[in-house]
N, C-alpha and C. Protein backbone atom coordinates (compact mmCIF):
# COMPACT_ATOMS: atom_id res chain seq x y z
N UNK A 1 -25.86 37.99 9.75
CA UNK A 1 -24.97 39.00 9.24
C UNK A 1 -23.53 38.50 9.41
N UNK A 2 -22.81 38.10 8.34
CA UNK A 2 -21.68 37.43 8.25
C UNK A 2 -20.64 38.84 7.96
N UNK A 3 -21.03 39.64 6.78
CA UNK A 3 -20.15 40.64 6.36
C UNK A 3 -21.20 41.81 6.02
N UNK A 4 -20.08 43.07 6.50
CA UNK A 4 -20.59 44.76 6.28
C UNK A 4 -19.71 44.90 5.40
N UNK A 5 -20.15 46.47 4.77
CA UNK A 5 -19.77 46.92 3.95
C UNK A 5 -19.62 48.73 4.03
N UNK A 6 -18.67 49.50 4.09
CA UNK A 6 -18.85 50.66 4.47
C UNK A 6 -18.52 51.61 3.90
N UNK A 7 -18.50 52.70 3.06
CA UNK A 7 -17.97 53.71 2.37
C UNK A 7 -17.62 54.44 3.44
N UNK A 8 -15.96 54.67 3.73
CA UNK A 8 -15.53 55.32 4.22
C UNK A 8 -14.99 56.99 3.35
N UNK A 9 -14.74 57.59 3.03
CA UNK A 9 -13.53 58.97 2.30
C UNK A 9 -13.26 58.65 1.30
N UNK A 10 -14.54 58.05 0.53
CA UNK A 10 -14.34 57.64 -0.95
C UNK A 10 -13.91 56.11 -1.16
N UNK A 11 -13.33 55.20 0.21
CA UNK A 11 -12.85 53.78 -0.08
C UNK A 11 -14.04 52.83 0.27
N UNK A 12 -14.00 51.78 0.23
CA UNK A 12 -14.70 50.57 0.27
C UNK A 12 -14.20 49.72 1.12
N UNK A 13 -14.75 49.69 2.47
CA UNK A 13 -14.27 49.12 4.13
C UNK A 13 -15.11 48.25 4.01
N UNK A 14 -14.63 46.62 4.52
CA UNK A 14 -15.03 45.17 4.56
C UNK A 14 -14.83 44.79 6.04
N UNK A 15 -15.86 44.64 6.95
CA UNK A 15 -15.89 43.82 8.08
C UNK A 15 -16.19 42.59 7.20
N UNK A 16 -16.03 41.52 7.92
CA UNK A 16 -15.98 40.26 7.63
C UNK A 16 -15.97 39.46 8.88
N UNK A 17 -17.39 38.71 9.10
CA UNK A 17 -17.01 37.79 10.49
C UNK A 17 -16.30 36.50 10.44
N UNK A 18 -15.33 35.77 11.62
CA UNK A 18 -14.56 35.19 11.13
C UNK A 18 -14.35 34.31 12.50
N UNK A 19 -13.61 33.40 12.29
CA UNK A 19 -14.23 32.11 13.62
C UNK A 19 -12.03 32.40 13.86
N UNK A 20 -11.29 33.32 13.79
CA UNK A 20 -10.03 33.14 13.96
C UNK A 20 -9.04 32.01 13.11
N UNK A 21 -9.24 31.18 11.78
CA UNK A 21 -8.73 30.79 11.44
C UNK A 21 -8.17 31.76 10.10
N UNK A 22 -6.53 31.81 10.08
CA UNK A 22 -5.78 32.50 9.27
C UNK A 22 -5.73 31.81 7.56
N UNK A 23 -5.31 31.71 6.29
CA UNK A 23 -5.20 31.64 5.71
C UNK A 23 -4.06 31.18 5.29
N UNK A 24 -2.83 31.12 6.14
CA UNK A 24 -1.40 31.03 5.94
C UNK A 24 -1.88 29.72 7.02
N UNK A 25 -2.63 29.47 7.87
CA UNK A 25 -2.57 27.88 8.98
C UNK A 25 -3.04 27.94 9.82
N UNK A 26 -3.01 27.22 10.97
CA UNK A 26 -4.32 26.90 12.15
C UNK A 26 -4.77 28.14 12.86
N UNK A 27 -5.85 28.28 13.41
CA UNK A 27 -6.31 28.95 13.86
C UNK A 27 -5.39 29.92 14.79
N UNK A 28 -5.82 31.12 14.84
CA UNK A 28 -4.65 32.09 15.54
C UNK A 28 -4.91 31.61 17.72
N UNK A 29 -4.21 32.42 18.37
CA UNK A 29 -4.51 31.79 19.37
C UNK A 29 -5.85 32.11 20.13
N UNK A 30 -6.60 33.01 19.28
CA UNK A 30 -8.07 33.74 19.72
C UNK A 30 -9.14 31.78 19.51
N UNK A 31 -8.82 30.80 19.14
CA UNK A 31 -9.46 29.49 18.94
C UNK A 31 -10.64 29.58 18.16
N UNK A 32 -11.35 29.43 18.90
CA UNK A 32 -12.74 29.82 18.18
C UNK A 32 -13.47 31.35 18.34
N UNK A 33 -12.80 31.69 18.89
CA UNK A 33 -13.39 32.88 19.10
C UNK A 33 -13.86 33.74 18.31
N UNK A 34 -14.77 33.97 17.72
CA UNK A 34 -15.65 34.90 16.70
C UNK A 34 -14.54 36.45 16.25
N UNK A 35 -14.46 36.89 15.30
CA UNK A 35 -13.66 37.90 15.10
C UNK A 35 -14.00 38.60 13.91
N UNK A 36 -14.01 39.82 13.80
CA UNK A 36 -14.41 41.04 12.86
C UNK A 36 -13.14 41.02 12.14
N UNK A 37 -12.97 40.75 10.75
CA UNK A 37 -11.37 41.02 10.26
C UNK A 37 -11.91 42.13 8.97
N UNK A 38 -11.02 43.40 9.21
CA UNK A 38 -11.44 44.32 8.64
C UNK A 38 -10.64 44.54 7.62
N UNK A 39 -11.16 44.66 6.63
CA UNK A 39 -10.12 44.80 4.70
C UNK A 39 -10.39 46.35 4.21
N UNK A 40 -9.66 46.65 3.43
CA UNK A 40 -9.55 47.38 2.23
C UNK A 40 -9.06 47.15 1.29
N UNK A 41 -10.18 46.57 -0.08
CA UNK A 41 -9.32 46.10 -1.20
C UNK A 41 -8.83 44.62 -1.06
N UNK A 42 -9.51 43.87 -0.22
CA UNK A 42 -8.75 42.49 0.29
C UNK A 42 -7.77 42.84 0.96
N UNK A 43 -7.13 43.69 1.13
CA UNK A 43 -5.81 43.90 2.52
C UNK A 43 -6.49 43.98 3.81
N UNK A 44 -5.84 43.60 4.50
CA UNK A 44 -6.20 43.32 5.90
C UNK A 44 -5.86 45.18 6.95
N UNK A 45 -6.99 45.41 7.34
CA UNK A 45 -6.31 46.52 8.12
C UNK A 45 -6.16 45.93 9.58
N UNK A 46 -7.43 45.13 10.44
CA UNK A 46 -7.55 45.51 11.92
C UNK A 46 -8.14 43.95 11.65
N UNK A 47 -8.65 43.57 13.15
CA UNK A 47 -9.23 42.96 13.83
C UNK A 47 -9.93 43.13 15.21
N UNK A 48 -11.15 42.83 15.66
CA UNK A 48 -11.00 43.03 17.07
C UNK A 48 -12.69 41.70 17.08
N UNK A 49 -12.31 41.52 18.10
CA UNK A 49 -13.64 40.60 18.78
C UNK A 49 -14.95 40.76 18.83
N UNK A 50 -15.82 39.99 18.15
CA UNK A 50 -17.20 39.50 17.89
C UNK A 50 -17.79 39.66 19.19
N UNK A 51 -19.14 40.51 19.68
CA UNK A 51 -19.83 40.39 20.46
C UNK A 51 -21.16 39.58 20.13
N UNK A 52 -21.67 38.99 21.01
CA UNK A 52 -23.43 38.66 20.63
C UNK A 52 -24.09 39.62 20.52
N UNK A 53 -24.00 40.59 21.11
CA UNK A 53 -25.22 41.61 20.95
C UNK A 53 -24.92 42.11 19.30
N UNK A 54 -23.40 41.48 18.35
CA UNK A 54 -23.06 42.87 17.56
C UNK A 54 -24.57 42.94 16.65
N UNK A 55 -24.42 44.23 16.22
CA UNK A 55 -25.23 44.25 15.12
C UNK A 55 -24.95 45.08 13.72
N UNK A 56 -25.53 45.34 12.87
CA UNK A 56 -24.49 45.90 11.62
C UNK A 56 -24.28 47.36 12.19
N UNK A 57 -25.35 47.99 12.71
CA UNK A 57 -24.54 49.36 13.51
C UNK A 57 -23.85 49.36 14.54
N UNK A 58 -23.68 48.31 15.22
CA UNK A 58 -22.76 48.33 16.17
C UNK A 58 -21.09 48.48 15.85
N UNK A 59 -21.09 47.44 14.72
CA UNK A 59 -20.29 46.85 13.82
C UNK A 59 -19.44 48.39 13.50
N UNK A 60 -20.50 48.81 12.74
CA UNK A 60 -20.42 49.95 11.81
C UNK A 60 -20.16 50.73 12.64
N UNK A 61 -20.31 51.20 13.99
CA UNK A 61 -19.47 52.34 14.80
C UNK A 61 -18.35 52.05 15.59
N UNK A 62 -17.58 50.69 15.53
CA UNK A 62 -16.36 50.46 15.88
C UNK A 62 -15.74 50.69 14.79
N UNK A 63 -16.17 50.15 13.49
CA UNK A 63 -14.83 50.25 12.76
C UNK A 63 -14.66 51.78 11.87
N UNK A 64 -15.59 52.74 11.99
CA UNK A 64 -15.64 54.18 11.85
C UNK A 64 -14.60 54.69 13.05
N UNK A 65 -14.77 53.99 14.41
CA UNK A 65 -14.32 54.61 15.26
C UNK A 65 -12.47 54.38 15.22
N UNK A 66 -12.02 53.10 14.72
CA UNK A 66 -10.80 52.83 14.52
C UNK A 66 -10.58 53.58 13.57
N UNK A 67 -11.09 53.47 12.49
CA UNK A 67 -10.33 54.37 11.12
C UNK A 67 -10.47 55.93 11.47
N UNK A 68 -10.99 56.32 12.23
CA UNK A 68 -11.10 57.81 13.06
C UNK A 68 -9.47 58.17 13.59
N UNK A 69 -9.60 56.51 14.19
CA UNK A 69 -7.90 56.92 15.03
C UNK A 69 -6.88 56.64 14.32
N UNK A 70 -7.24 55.72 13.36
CA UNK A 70 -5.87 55.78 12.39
C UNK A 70 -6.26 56.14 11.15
N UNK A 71 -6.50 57.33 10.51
CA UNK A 71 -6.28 58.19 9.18
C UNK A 71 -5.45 57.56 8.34
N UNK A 72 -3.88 57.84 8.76
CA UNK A 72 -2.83 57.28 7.86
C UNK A 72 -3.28 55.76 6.87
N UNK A 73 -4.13 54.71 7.25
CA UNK A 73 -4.15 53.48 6.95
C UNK A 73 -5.01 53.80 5.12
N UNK A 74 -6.10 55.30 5.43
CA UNK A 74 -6.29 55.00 4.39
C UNK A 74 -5.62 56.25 3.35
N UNK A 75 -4.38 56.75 4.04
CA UNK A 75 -3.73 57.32 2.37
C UNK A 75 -2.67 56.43 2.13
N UNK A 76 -2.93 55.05 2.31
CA UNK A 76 -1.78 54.19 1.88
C UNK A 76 -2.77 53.84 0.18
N UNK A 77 -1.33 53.77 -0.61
CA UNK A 77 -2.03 53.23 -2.40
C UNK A 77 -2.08 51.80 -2.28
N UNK A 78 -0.94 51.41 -1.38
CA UNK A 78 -0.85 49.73 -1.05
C UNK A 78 -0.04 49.69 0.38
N UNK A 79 -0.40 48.73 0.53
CA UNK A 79 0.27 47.66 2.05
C UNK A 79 1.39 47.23 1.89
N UNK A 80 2.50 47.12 2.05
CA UNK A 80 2.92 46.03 1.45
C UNK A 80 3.69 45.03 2.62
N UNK A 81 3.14 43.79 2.72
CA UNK A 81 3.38 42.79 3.76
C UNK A 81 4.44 42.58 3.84
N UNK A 82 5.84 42.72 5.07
CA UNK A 82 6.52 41.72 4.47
C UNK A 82 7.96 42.97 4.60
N UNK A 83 7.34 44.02 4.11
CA UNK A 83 8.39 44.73 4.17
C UNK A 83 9.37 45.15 2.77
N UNK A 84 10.15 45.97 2.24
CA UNK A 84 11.27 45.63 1.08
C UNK A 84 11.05 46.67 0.64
C-alpha cells in the first residue's frame, strides 16, 4: 500500500507514501524516513510519519483525524504557495 484515497465533505484526500524526498531538491531532513504526504487536488496539505504497523485504516484515521482539527484547509478554492 503505497497510496489511499479518501472522500472527505465532498473532496478527494490523497495520502501518498513517501521516502522524504521533496520535488524542489534533496531529501528533507526526515532522510529516509518513510512519510505520509497528504494532497488535495495535488496541493500539499500535511505530512506526518510512516509507521510499520500502518495500515490503510490506520492511515485513514489519522488523516480524518487532522482534517477534523483543521476544517478551514478544506474551504480553501486554492492554496496559494508563496504568498501575493
Amino acid at each position: 500500500m503505497s497510496e489511499i484515497t479518501i472522500e472527505y465533505r465532498g473532496k478527494q484526500i490523497t495520502a501518498s507514501l513517501g521516502r522524504g524526498e521533496t520535488t524542489a531538491g534533496p531529501a528533507t531532513p526526515a532522510g529516509d524516513q518513510a512519510l505520509w504526504y497528504v494532497t488535495i487536488g495535488g496541493t500539499a496539505l500535511t505530512k506526518f510519519p510512516a509507521t510499520p504497523g500502518d495500515s490503510e485504516e490506520t492511515v485513514r484515521t489519522r488523516v480524518l483525524q487532522w482534517l477534523g482539527e483543521h476544517p478551514d484547509m478544506l474551504d480553501r478554492d486554492q492554496i496559494i504557495l508563496g504568498g501575493g
